[in-house]
Protein backbone atom coordinates (compact mmCIF):
# COMPACT_ATOMS: atom_id res chain seq x y z
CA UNK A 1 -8.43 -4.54 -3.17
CA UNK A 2 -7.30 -2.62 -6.22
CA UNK A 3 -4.07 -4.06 -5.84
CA UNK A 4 -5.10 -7.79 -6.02
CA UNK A 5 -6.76 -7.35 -9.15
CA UNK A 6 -3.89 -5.78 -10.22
CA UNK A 7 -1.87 -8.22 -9.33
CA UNK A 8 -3.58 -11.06 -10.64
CA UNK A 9 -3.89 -8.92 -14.24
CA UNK A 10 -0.08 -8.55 -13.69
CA UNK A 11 0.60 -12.45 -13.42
CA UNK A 12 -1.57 -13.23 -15.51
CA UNK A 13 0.09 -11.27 -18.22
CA UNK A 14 3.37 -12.41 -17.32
CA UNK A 15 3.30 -15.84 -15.00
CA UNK A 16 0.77 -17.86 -14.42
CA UNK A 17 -2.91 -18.00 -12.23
CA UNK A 18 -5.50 -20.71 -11.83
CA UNK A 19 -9.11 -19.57 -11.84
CA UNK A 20 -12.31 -21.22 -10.03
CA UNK A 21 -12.72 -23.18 -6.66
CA UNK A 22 -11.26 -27.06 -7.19
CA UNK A 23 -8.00 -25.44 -9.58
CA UNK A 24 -7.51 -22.62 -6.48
CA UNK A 25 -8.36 -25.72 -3.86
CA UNK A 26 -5.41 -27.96 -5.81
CA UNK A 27 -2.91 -25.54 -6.12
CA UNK A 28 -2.67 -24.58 -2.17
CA UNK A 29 -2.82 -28.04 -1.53
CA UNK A 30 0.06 -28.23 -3.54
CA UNK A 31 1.45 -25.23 -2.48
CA UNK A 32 1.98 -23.90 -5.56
CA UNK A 33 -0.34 -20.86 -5.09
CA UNK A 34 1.27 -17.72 -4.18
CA UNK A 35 -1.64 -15.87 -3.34
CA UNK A 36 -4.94 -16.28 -3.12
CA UNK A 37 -8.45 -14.44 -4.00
CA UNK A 38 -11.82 -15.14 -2.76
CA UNK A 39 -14.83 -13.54 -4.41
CA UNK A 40 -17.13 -12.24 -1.06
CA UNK A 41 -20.18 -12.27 -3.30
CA UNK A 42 -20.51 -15.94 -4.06
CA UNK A 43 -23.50 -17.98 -3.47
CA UNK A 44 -23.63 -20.23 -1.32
CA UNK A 45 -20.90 -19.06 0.60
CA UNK A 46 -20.01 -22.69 1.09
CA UNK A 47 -18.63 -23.16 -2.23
CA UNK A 48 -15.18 -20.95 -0.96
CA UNK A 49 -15.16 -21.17 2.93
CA UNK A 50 -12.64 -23.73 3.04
CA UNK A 51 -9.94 -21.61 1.38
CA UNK A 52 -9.28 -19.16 3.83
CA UNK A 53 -9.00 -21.92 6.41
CA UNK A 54 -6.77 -24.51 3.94
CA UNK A 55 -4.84 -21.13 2.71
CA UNK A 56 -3.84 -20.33 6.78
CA UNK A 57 -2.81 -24.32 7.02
CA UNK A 58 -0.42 -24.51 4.27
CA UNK A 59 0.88 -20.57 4.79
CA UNK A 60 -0.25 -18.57 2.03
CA UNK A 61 -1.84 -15.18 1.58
CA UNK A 62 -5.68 -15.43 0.96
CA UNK A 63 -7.72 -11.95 0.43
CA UNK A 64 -10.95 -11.56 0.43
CA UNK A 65 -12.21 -9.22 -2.39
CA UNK A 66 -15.51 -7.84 -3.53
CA UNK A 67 -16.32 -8.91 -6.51
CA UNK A 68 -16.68 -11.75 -8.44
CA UNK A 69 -16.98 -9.84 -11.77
CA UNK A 70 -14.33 -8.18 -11.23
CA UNK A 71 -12.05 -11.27 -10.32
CA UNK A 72 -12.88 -12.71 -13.28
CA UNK A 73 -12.42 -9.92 -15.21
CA UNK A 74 -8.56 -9.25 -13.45
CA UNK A 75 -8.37 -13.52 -14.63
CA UNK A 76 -8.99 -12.20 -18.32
CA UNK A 77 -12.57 -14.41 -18.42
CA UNK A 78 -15.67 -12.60 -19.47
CA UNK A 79 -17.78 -14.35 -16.20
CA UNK A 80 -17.53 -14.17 -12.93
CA UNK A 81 -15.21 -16.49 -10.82
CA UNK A 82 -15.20 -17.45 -7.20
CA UNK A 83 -11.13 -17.87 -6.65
CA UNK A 84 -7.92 -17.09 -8.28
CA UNK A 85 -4.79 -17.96 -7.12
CA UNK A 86 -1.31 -16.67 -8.67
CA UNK A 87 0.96 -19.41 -8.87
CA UNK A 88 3.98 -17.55 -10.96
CA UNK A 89 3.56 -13.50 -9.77
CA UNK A 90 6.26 -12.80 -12.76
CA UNK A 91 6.24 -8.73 -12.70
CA UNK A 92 3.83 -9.07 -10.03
CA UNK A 93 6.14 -10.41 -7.67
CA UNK A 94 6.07 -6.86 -5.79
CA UNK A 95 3.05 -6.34 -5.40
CA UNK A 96 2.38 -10.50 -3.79
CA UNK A 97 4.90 -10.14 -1.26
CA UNK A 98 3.33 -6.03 -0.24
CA UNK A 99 -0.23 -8.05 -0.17
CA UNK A 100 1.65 -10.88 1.82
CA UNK A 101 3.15 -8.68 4.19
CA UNK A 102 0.07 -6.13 4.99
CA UNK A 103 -2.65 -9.18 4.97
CA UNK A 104 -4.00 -10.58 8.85
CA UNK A 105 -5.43 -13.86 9.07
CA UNK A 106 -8.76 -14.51 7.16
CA UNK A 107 -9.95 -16.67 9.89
CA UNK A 108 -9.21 -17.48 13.22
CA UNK A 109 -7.71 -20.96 14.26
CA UNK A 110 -9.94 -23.90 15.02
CA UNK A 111 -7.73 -25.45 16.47
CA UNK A 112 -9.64 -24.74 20.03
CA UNK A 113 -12.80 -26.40 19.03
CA UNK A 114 -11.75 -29.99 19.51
CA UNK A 115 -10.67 -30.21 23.09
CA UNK A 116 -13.77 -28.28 23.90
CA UNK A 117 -15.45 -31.18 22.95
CA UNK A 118 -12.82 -33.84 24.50
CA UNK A 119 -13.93 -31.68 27.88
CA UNK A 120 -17.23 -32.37 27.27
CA UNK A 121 -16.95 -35.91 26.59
CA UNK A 122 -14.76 -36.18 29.51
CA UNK A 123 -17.88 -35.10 31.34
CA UNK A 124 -20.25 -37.30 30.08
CA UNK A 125 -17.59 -39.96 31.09
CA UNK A 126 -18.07 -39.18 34.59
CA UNK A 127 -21.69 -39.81 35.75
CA UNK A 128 -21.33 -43.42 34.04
CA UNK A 129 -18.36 -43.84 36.64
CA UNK A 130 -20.76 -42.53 39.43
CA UNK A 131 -23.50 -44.80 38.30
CA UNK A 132 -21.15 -48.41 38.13
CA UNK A 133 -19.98 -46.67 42.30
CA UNK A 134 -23.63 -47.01 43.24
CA UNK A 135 -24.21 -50.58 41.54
CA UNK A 136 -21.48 -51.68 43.56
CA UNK A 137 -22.96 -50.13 47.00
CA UNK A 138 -26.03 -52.30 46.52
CA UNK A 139 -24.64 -55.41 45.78
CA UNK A 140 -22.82 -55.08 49.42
């Protein structure tokens, strides 16, 4: 972790970074972050669980870190933040593509969710079919 906030101290000395949820949120969407950093101690959670998942859909790096003092303090602000994302590493460019490199996945792939519930409605399609079978029987 030592090395995120020192490479977010390193671009923000010498490129550029974004601080806080909706700047972090635009820049991946506009894939202009580089990396990204996620404070773990932010409350509700639900304030930064989309950015692992929208950070894995448009490719880049998102690491969790400790911290949200010390995120903001790596930013240069005197408060806490929730997210930073590098956008220009300048002299940091090293250490983004190490992090880059070393990082897994923050979060597994959803992408199995949805047909599990196309199976399921594909089940709940078939006792209405067995149902209109039996109408028919009785009308015979």
């Amino acid at each position: 972790m030592e090395k995120v906030y020192e490479a977010i101290e390193l671009a923000r000395k010498t490129g550029k970074i974004v601080k806080g949820t909706n700047e972090v949120t635009k820049a991946i969407e506009k894939q202009t972050a580089k990396l990204v950093a996620v404070a773990a101690d932010i409350s509700p959670k639900e304030i930064t669980m989309h950015l692992p998942l929208l950070s894995k859909e448009k490719g880049v790096t998102c690491i969790e870190v400790s911290s949200k003092a010390e995120l903001g303090a790596s930013a240069g602000i005197p408060l806490g933040t929730a997210a930073v994302a590098i956008i220009e590493p300048g002299e940091a460019s090293g250490i983004v593509k190490e992090l880059g490199k070393v990082t897994a996945p923050a979060e597994p792939e959803k992408a199995e969710e949805p047909k599990e519930e196309k199976a399921e409605e594909k089940e709940a399609d078939k006792p209405k079919e067995k149902t209109e079978d039996k109408k028919e029987d009785k009308s015979e």
